[in-house]
C-alpha atoms as a PDB file:
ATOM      1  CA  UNK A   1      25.098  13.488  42.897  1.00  0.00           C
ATOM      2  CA  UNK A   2      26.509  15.076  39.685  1.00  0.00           C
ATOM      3  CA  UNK A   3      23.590  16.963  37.029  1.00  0.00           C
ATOM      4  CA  UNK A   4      23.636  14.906  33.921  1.00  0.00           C
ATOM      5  CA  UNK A   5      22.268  16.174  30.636  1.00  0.00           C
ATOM      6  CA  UNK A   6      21.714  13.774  28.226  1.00  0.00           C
ATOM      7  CA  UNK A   7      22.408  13.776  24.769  1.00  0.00           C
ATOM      8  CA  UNK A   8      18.567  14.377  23.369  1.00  0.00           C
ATOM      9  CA  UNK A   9      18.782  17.397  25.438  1.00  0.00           C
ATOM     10  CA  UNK A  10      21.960  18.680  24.445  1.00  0.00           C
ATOM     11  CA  UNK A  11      20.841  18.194  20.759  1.00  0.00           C
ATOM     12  CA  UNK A  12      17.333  19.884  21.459  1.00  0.00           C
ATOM     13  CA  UNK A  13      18.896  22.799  22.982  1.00  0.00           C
ATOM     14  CA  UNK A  14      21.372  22.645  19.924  1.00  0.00           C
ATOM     15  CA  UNK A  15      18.460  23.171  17.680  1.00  0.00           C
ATOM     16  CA  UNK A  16      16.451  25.182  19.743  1.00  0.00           C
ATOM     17  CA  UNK A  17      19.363  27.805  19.735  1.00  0.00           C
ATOM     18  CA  UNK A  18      20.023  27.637  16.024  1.00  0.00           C
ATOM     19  CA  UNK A  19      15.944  27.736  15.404  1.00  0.00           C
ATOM     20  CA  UNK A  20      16.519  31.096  17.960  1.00  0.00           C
ATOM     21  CA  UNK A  21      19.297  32.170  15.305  1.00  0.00           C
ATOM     22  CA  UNK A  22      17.141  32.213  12.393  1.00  0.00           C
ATOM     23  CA  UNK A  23      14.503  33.327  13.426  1.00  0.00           C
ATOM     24  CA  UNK A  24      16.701  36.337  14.969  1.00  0.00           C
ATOM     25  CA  UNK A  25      17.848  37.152  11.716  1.00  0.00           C
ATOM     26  CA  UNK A  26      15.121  37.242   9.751  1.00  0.00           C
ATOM     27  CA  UNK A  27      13.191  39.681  12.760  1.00  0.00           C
ATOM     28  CA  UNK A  28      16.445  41.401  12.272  1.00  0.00           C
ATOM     29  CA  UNK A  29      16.401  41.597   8.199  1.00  0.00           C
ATOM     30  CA  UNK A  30      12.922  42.846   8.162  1.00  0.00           C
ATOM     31  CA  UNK A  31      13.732  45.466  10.350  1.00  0.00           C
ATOM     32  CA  UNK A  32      16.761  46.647   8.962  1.00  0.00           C
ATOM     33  CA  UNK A  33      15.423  47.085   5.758  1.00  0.00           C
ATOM     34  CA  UNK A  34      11.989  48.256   6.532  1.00  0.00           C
ATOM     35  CA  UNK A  35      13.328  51.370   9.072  1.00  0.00           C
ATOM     36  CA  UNK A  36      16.508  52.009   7.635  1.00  0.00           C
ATOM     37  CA  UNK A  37      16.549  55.190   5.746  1.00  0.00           C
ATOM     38  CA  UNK A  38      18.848  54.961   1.845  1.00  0.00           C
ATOM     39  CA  UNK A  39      22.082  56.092   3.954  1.00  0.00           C
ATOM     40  CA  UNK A  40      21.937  53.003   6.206  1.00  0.00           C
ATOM     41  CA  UNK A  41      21.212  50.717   3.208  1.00  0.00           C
ATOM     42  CA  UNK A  42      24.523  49.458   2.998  1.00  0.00           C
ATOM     43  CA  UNK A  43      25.412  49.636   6.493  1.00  0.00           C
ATOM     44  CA  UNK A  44      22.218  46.711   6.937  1.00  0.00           C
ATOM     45  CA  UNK A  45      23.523  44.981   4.019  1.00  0.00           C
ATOM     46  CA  UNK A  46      26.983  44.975   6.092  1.00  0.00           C
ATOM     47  CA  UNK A  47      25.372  43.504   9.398  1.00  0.00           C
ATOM     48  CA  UNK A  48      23.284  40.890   7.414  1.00  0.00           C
ATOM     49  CA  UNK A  49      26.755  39.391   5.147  1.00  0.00           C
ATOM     50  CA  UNK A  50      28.409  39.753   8.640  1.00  0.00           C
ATOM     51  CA  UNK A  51      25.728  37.094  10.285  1.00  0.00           C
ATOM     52  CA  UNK A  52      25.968  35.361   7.352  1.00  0.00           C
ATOM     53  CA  UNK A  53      29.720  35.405   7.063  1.00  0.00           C
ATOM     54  CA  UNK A  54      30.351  34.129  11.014  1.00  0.00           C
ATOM     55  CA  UNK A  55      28.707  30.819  10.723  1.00  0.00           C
ATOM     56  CA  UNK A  56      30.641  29.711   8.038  1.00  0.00           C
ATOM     57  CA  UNK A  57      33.662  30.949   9.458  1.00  0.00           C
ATOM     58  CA  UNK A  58      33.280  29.430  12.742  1.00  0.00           C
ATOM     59  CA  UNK A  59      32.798  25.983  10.854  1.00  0.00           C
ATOM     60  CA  UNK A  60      35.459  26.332   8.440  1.00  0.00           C
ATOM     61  CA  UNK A  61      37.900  27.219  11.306  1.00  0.00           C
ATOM     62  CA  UNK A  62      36.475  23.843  13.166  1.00  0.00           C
ATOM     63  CA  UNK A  63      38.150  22.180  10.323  1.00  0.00           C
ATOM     64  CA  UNK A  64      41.571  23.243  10.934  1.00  0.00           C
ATOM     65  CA  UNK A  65      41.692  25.234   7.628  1.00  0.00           C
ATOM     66  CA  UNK A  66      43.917  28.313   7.453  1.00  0.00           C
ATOM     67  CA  UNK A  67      42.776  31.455   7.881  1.00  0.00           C
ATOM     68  CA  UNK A  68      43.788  33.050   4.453  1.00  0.00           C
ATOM     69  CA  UNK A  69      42.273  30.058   2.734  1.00  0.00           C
ATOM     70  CA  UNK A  70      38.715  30.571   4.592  1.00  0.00           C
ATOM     71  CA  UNK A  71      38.805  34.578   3.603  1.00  0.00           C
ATOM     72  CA  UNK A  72      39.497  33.206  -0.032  1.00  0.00           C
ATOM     73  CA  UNK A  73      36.592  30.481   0.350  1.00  0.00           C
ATOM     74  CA  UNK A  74      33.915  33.075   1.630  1.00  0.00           C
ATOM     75  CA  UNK A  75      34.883  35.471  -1.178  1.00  0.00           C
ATOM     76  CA  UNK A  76      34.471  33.185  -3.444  1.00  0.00           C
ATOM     77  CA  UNK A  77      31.489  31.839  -2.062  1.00  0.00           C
ATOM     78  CA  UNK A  78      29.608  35.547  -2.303  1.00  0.00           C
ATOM     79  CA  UNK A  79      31.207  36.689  -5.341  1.00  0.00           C
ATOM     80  CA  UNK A  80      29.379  33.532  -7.181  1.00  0.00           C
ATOM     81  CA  UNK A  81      26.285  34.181  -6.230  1.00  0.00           C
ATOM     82  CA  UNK A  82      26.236  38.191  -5.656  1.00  0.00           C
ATOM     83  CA  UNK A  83      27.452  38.618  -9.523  1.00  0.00           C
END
């Protein structure tokens, strides 16, 4: 007799892991920027643009867009609302 997961379950454990993400990276902000000294400043800002960065990666490749065009969407992307 095979396991079956259904799909309510697949879709809670969906959202449990993405609730899991979040709340990871805020834990993860706070301490970064409360414990890092002025030198590792950027280096946290680094980390927290590269767990921001992935996601939309990951989706933007799931849609069969080139890779040079999804580097050109994120920049854009952060340069509009960094400046």
């Amino acid at each position: 007799m095979a396991l079956e997961i259904k799909t309510t379950d697949r879709f809670k454990f969906v959202r449990l892991q993405s609730i899991f993400y979040v709340v990871a990276l805020i834990i993860m902000l706070i301490t970064i920027l409360k414990v890092a000294q002025t030198i590792f400043k950027p280096l946290s800002i680094a980390v927290l643009l590269g767990f921001l960065v992935y996601p939309i990666y990951t989706f933007l490749k799931k849609l069969k867009i080139p890779r040079v065009l999804i580097i050109f969407i994120i920049f854009l992307f952060f340069f509009y609302f960094l400046i």
